[in-house]
C-alpha atoms as a PDB file:
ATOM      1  CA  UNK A   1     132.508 198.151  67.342  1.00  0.00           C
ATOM      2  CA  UNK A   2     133.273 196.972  63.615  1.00  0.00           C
ATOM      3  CA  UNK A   3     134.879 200.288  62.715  1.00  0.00           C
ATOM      4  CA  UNK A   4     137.184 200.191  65.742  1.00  0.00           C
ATOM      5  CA  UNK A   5     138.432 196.861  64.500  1.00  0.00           C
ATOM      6  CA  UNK A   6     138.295 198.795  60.722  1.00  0.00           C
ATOM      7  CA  UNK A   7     140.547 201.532  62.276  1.00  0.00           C
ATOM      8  CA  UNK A   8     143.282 199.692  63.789  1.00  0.00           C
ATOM      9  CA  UNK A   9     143.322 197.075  60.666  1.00  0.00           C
ATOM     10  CA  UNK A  10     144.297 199.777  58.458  1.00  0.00           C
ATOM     11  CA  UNK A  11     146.611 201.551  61.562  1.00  0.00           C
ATOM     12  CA  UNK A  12     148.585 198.545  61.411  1.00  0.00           C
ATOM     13  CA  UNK A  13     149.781 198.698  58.078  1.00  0.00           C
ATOM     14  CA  UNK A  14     151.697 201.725  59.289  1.00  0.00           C
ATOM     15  CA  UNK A  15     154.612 200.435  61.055  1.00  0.00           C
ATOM     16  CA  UNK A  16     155.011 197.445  58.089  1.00  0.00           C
ATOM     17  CA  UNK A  17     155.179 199.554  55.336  1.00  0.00           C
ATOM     18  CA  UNK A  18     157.392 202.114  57.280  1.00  0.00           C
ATOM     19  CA  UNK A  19     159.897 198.907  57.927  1.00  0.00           C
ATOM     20  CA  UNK A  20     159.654 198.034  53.982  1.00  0.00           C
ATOM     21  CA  UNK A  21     160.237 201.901  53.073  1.00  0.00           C
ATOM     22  CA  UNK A  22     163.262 201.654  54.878  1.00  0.00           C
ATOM     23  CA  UNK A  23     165.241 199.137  52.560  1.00  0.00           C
ATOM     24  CA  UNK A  24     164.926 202.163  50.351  1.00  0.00           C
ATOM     25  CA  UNK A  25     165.508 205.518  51.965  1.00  0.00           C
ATOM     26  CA  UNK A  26     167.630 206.495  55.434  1.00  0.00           C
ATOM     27  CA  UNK A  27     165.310 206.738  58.375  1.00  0.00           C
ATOM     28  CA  UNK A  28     165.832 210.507  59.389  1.00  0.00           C
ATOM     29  CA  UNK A  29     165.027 211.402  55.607  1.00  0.00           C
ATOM     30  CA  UNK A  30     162.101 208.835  55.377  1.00  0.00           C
ATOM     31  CA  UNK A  31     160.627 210.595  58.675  1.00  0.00           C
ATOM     32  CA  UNK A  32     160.819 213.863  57.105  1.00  0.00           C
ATOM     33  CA  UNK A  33     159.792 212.968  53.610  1.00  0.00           C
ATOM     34  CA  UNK A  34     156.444 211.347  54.957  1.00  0.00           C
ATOM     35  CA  UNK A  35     155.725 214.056  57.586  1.00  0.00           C
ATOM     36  CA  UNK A  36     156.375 216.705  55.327  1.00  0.00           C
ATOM     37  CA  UNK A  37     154.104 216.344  52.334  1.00  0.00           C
ATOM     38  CA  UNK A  38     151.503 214.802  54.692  1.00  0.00           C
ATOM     39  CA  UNK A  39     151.368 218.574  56.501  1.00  0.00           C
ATOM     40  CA  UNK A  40     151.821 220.309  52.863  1.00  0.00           C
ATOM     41  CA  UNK A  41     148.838 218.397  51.799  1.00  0.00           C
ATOM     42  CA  UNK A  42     146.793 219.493  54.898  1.00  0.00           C
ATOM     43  CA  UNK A  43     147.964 222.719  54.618  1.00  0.00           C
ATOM     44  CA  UNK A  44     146.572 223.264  50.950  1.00  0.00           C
ATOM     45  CA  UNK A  45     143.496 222.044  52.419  1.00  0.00           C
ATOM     46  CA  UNK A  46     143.171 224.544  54.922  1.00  0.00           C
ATOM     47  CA  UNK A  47     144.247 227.432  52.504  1.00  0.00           C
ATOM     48  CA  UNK A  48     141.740 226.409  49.818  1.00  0.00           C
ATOM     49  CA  UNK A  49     138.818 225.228  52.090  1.00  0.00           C
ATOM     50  CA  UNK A  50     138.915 226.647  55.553  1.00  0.00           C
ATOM     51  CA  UNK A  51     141.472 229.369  55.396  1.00  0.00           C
ATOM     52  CA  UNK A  52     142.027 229.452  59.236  1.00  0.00           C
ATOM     53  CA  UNK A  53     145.965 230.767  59.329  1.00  0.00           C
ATOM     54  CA  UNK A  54     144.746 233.971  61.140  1.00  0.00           C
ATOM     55  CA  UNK A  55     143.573 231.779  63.647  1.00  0.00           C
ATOM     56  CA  UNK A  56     147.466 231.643  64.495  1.00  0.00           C
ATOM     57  CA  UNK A  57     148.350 234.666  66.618  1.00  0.00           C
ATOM     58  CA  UNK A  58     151.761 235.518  68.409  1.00  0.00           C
ATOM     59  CA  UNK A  59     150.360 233.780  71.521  1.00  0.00           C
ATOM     60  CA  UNK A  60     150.014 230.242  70.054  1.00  0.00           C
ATOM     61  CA  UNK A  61     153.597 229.520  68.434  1.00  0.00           C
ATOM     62  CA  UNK A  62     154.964 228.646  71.711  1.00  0.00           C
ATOM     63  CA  UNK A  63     152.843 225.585  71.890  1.00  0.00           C
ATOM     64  CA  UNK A  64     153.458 225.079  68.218  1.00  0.00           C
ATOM     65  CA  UNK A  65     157.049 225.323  68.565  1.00  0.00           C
ATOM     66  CA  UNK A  66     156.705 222.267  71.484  1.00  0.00           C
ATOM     67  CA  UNK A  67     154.615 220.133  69.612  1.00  0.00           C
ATOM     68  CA  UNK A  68     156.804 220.665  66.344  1.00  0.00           C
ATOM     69  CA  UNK A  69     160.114 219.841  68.168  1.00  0.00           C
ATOM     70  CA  UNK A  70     159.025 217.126  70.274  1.00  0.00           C
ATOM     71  CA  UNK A  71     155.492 215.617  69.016  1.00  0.00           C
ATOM     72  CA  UNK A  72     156.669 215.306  65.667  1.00  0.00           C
ATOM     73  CA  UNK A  73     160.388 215.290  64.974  1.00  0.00           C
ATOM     74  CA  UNK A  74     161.669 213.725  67.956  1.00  0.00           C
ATOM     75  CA  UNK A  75     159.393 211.442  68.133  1.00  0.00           C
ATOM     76  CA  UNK A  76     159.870 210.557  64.320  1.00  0.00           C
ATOM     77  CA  UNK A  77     163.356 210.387  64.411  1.00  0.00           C
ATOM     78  CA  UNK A  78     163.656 208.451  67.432  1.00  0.00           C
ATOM     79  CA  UNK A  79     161.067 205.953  66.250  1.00  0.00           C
ATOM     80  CA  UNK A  80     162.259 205.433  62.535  1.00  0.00           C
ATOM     81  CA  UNK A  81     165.446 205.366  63.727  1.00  0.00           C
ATOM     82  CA  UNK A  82     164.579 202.468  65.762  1.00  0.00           C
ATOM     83  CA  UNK A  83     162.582 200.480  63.854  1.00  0.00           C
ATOM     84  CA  UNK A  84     165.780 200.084  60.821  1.00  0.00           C
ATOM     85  CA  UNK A  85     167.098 197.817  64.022  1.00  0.00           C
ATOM     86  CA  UNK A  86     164.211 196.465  65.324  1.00  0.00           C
ATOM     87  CA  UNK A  87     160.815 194.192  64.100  1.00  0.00           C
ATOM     88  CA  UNK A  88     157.687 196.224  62.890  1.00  0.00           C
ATOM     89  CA  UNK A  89     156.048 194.026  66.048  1.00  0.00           C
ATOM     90  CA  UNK A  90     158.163 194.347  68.012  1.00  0.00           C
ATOM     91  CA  UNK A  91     158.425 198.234  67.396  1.00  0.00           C
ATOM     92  CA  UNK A  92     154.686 198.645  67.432  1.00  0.00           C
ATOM     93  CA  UNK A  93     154.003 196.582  70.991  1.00  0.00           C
ATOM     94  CA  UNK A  94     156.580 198.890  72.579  1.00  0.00           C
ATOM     95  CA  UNK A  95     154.949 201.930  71.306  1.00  0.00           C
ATOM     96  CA  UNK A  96     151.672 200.156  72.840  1.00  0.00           C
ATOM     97  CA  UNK A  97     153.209 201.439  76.536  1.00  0.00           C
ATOM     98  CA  UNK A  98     151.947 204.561  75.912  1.00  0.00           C
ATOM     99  CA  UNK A  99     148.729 204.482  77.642  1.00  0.00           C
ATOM    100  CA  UNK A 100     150.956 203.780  80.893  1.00  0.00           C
ATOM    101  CA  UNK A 101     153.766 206.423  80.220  1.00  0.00           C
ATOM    102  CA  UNK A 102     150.962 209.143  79.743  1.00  0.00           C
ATOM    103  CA  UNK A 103     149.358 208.334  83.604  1.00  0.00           C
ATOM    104  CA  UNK A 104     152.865 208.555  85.264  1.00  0.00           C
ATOM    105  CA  UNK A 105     153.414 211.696  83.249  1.00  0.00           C
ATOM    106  CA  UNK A 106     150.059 213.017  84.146  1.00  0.00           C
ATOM    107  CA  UNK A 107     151.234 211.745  87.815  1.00  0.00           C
ATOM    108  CA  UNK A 108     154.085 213.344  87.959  1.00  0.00           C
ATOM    109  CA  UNK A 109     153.731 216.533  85.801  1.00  0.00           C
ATOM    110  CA  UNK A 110     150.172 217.542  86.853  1.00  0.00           C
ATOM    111  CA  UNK A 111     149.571 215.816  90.042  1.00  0.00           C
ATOM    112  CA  UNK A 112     146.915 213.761  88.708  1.00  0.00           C
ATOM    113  CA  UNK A 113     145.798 211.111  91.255  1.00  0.00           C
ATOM    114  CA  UNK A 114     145.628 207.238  90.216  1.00  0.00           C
ATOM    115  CA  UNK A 115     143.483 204.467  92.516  1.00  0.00           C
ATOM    116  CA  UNK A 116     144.999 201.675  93.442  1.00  0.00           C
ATOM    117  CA  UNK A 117     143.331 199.260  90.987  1.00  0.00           C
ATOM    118  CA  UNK A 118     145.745 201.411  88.414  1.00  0.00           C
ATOM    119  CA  UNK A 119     148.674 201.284  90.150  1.00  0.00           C
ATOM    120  CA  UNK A 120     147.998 197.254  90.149  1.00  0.00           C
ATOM    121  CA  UNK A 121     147.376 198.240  86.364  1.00  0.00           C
ATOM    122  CA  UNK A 122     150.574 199.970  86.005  1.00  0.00           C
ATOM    123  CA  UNK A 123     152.939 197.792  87.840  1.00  0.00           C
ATOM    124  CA  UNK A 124     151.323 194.597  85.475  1.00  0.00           C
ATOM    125  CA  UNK A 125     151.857 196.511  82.564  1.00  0.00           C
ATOM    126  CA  UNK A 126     154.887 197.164  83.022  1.00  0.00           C
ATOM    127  CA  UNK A 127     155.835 193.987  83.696  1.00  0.00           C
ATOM    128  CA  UNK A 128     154.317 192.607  80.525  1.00  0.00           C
ATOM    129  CA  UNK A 129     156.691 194.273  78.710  1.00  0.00           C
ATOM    130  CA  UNK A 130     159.926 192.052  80.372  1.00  0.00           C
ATOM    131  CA  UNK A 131     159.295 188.684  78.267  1.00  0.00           C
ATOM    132  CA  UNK A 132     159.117 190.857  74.672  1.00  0.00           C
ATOM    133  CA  UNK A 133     162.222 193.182  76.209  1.00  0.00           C
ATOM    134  CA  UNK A 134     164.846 189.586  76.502  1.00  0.00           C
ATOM    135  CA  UNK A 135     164.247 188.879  72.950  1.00  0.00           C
ATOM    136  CA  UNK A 136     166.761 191.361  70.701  1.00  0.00           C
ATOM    137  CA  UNK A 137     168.538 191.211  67.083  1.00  0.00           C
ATOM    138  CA  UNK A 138     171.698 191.313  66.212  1.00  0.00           C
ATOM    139  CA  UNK A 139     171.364 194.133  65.197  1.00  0.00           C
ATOM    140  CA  UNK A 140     170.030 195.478  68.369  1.00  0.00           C
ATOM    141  CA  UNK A 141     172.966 194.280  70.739  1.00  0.00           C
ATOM    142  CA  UNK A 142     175.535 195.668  68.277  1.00  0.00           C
ATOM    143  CA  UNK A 143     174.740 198.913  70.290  1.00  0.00           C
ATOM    144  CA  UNK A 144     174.876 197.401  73.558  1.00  0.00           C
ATOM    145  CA  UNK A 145     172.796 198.216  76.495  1.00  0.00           C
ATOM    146  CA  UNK A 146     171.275 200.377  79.306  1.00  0.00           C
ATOM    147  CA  UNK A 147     169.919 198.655  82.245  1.00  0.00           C
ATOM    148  CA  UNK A 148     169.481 195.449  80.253  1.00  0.00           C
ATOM    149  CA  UNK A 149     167.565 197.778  77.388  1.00  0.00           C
ATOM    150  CA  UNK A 150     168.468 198.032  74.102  1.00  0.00           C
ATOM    151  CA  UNK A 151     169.234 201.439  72.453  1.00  0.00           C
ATOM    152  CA  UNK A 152     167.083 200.910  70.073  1.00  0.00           C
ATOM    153  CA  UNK A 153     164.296 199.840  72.837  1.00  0.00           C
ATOM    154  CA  UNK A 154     164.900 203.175  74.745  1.00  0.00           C
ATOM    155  CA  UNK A 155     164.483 204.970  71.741  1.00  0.00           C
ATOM    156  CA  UNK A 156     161.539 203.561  71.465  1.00  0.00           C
ATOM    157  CA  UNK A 157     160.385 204.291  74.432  1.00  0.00           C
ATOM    158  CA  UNK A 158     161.327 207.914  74.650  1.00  0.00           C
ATOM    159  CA  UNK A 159     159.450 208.236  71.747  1.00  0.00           C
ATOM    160  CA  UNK A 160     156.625 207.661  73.391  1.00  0.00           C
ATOM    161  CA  UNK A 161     157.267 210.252  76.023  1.00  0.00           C
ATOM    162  CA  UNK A 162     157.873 212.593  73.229  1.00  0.00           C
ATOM    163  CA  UNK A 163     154.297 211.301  71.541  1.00  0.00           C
ATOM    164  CA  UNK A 164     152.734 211.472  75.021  1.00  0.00           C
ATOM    165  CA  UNK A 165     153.859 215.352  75.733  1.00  0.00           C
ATOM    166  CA  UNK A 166     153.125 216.235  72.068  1.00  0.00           C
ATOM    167  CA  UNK A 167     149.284 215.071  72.434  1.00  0.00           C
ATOM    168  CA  UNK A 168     148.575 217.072  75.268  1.00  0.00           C
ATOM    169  CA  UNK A 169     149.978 220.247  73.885  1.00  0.00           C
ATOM    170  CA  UNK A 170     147.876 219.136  70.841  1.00  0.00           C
ATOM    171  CA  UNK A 171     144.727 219.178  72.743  1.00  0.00           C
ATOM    172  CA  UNK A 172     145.586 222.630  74.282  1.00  0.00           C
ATOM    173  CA  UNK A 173     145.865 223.793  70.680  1.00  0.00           C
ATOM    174  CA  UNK A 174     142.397 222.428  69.479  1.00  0.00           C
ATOM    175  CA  UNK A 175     140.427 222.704  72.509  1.00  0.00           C
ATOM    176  CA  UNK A 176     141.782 225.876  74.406  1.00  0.00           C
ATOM    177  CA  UNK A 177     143.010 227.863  71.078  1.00  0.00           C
ATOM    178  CA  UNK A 178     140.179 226.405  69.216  1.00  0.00           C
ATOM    179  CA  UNK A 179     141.903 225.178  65.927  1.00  0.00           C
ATOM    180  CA  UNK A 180     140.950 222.631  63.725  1.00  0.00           C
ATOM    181  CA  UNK A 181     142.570 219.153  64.112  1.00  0.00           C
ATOM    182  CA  UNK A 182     143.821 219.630  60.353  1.00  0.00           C
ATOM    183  CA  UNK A 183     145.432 222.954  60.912  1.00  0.00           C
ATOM    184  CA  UNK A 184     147.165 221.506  63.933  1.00  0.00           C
ATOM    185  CA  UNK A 185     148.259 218.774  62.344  1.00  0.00           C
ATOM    186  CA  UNK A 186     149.646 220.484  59.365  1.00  0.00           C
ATOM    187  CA  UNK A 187     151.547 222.879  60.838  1.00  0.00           C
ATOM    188  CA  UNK A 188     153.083 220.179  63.395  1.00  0.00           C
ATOM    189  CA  UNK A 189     153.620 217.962  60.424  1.00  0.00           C
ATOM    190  CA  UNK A 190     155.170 220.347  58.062  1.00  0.00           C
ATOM    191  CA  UNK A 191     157.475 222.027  60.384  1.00  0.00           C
ATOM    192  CA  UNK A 192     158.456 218.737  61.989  1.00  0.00           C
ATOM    193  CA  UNK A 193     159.414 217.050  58.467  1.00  0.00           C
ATOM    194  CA  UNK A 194     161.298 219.987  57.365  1.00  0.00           C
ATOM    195  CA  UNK A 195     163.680 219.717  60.105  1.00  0.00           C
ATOM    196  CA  UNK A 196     163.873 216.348  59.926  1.00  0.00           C
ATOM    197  CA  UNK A 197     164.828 216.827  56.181  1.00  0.00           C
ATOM    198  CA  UNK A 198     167.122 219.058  56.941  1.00  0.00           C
ATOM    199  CA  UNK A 199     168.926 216.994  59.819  1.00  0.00           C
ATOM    200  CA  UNK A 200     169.007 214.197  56.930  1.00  0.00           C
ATOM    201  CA  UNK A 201     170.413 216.448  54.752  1.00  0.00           C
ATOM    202  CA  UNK A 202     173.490 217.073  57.092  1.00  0.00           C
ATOM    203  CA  UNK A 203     173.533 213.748  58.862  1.00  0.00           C
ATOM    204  CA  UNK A 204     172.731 211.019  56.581  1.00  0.00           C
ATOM    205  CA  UNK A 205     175.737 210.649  53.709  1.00  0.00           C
ATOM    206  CA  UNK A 206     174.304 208.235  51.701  1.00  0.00           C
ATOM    207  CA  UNK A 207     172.032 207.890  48.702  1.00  0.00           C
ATOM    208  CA  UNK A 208     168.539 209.440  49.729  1.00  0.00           C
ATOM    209  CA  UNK A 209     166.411 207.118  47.753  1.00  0.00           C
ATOM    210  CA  UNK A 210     166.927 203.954  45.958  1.00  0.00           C
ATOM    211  CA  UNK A 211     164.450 202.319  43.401  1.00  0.00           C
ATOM    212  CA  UNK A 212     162.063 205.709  43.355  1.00  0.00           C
ATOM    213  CA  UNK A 213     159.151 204.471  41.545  1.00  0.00           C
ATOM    214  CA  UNK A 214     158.479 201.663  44.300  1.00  0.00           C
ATOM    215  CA  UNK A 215     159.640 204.335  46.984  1.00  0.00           C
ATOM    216  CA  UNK A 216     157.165 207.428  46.027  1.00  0.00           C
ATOM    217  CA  UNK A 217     154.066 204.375  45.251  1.00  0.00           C
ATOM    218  CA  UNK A 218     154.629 202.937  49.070  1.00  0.00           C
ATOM    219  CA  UNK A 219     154.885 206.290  50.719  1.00  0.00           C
ATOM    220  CA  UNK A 220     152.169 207.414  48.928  1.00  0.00           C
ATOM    221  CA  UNK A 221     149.874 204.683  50.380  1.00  0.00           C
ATOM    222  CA  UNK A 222     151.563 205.484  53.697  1.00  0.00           C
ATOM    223  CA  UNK A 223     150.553 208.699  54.000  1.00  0.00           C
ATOM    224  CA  UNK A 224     146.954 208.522  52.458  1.00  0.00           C
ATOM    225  CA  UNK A 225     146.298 205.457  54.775  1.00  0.00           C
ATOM    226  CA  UNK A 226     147.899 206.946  57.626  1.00  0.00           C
ATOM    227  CA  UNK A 227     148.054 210.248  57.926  1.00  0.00           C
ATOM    228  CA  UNK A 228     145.146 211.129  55.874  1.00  0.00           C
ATOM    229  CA  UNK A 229     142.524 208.243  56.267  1.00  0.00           C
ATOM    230  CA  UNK A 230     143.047 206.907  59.876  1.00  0.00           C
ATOM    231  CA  UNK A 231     143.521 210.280  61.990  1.00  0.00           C
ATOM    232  CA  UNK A 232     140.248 211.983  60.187  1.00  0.00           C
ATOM    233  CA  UNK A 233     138.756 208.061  61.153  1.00  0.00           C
ATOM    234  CA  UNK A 234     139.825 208.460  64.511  1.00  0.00           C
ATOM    235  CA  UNK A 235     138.550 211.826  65.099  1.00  0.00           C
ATOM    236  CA  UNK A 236     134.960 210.817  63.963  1.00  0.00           C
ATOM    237  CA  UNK A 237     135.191 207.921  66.345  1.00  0.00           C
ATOM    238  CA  UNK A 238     135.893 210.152  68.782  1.00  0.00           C
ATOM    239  CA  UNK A 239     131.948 211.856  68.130  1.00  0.00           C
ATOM    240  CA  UNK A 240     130.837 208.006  69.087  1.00  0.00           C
ATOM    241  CA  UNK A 241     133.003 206.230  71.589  1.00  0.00           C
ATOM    242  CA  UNK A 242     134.695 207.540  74.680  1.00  0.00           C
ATOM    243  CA  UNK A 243     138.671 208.881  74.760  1.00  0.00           C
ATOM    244  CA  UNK A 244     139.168 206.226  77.189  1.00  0.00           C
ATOM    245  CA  UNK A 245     137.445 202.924  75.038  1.00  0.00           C
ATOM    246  CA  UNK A 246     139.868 204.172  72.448  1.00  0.00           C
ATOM    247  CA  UNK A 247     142.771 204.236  74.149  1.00  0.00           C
ATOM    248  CA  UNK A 248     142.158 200.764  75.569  1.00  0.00           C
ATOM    249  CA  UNK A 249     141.524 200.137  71.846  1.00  0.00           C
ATOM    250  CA  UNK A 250     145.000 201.001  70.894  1.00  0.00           C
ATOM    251  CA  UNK A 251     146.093 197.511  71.641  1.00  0.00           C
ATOM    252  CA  UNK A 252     144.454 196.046  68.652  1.00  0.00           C
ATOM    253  CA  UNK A 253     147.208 197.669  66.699  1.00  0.00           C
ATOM    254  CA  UNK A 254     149.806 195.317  67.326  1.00  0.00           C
ATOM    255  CA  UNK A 255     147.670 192.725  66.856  1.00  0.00           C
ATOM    256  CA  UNK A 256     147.577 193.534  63.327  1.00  0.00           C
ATOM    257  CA  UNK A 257     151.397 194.715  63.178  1.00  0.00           C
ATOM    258  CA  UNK A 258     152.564 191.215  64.223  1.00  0.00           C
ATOM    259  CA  UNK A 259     150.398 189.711  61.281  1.00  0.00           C
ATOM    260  CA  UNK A 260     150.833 191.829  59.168  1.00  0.00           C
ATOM    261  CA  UNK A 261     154.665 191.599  59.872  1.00  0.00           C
ATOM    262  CA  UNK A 262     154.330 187.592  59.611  1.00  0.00           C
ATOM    263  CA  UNK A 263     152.166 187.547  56.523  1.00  0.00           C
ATOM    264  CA  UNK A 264     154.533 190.240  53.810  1.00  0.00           C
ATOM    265  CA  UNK A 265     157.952 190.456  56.126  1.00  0.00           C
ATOM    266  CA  UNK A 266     157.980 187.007  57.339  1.00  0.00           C
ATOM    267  CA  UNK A 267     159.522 188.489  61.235  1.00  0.00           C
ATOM    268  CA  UNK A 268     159.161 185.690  63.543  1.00  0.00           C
ATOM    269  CA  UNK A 269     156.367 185.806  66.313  1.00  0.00           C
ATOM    270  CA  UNK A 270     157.492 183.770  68.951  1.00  0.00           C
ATOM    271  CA  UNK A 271     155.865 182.894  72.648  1.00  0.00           C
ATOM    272  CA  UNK A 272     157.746 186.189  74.406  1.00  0.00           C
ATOM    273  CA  UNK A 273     155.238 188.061  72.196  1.00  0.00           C
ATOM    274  CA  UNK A 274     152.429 186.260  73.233  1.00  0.00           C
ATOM    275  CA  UNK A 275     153.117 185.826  76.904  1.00  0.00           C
ATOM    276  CA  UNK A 276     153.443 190.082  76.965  1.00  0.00           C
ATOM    277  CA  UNK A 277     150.498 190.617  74.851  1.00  0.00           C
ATOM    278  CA  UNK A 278     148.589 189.006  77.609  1.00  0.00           C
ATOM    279  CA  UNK A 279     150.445 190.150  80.990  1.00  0.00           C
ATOM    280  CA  UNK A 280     150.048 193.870  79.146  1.00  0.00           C
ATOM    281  CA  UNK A 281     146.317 193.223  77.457  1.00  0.00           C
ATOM    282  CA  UNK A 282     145.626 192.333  81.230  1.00  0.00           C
ATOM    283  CA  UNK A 283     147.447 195.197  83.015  1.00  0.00           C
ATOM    284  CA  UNK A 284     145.447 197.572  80.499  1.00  0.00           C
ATOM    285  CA  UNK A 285     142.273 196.015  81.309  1.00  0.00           C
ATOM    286  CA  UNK A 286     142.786 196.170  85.089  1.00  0.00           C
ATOM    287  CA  UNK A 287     143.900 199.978  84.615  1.00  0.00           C
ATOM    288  CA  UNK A 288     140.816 200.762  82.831  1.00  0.00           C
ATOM    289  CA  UNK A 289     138.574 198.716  84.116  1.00  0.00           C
ATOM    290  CA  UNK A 290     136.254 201.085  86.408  1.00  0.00           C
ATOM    291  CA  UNK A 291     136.472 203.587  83.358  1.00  0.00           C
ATOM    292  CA  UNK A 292     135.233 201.023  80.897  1.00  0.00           C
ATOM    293  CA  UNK A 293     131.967 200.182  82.557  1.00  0.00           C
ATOM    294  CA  UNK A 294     131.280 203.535  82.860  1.00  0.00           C
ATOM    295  CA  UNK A 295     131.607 203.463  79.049  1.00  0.00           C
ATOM    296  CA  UNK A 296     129.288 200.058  78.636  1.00  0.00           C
ATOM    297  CA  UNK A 297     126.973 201.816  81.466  1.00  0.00           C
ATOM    298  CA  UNK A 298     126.577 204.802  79.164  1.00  0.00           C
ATOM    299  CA  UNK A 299     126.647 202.844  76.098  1.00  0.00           C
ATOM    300  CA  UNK A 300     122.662 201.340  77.448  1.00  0.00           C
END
């Protein structure tokens, strides 16, 4: 159980050094940048040690081209986009309703059924999210609203949709095509940052990067910690603990985001994060709750 806690200690760090990048680069270009040499590196990788490129066939780029497009740039751009307006808590807690955006999606796209101890789970979720939702910046309501949600919110949350349709084409690629998780992600990550580098090359006027010798150290630790260290973790997890403890897992993540967000960016927690942590912690909980004692059953 220690390395799930390990896991989502370091996943944390994520969002707050994303939100500290971000003082120094535009967000489409920092979303590029970091996705970019993340999939070159992984990439190399492959070429040198697995050499799995003819792997690829005519058949498979559809899926790449979806997971590309919307796993990785839209989501990217929507969510560092997003987080210049709002707190790395904040950002990370919404990002937390992905669990219940992927069973409605599942509901809706593939008919998947849901009992009604996870429809209680749902609606509680949901519901969670309302005290966190009131509190906004001022930077925030400088974009107004839709249906009482900030821009920035909904950005947030549609880049969870976008994260949530991105892993399931994902796990067509590995499991039905049979590639390697590093392939996959390199080729998602590369062609994802170079079009977000080249929609920050059109879109975003000003000065790329300020202060580069603090900018390339950070992102640098971003990506190693990130996109290197923590996905290769979670995939080994995955040989140990269930899909479903991990998910429930997730929530530990901003956990850590808030402190860490405290403790170096000094962004106020107050009770509205609280009060959702544990409406949603509960919700979660309820929603999984017949699937985690399957998991402890096992676990004996």
């Amino acid at each position: 159980m220690i390395d799930v806690v390990v896991l989502h200690a370091l996943f944390g760090t994520s969002l707050p050094i994303s939100k500290y990048l971000l003082q120094f680069s535009p967000p489409f270009f920092l979303a590029g940048i970091r996705m970019f040499v993340a999939g070159l590196l992984l990439l190399v990788f492959n070429y040198f040690r697995k050499k799995q490129f003819s792997d690829i066939n005519r058949s498979h780029i559809f899926d790449y081209v979806q997971v590309i497009v919307i796993g990785i740039y839209l989501k990217y751009m929507l969510r560092y986009w997003a987080l210049d307006f709002l707190t790395a808590s904040k950002m990370s807690f919404l990002f937390n309703s992905g669990p219940f955006i992927a069973a409605l999606f599942s509901y809706f796209a593939f008919n998947e059924r849901l009992t009604i101890k996870q429809w209680a789970g749902l609606f509680i979720g949901f519901v969670g999210f309302i005290p966190i939702l009131i509190t906004s910046s001022t930077a925030e309501q400088s974009f107004g609203e839709f249906m009482y949600i900030s821009w920035p919110e909904l950005a947030v949350f549609l880049a969870v949709m976008a994260h949530c349709y991105g892993m399931i084409v994902s796990r067509k690629i590995i499991r039905k095509h049979g590639h390697s998780a590093s392939l996959a992600n390199g080729v998602r990550m590369f062609g994802g940052g170079l079009l977000a580098l080249i929609t920050s090359y059109f879109v975003e006027q000003s000065e790329a990067v300020t202060h580069i010798g603090t900018f390339i150290g950070w992102l640098g630790l971003l990506i190693l910690i990130s996109n290197i260290i923590c996905h290769n973790f979670y995939l080994k997890l995955l040989k140990r603990y269930t899909v479903t403890f991990l998910s429930f897992a997730d929530f530990l993540s901003p956990l850590f985001v808030a402190f860490y967000g405290w403790l170096f960016l000094h962004e106020a927690i107050t009770w509205h994060y609280f009060a959702s942590a544990a409406i949603v912690f509960s919700g979660l909980y309820l929603f999984y709750q017949d699937e985690l004692k399957n998991v402890h059953i096992s676990a004996h």
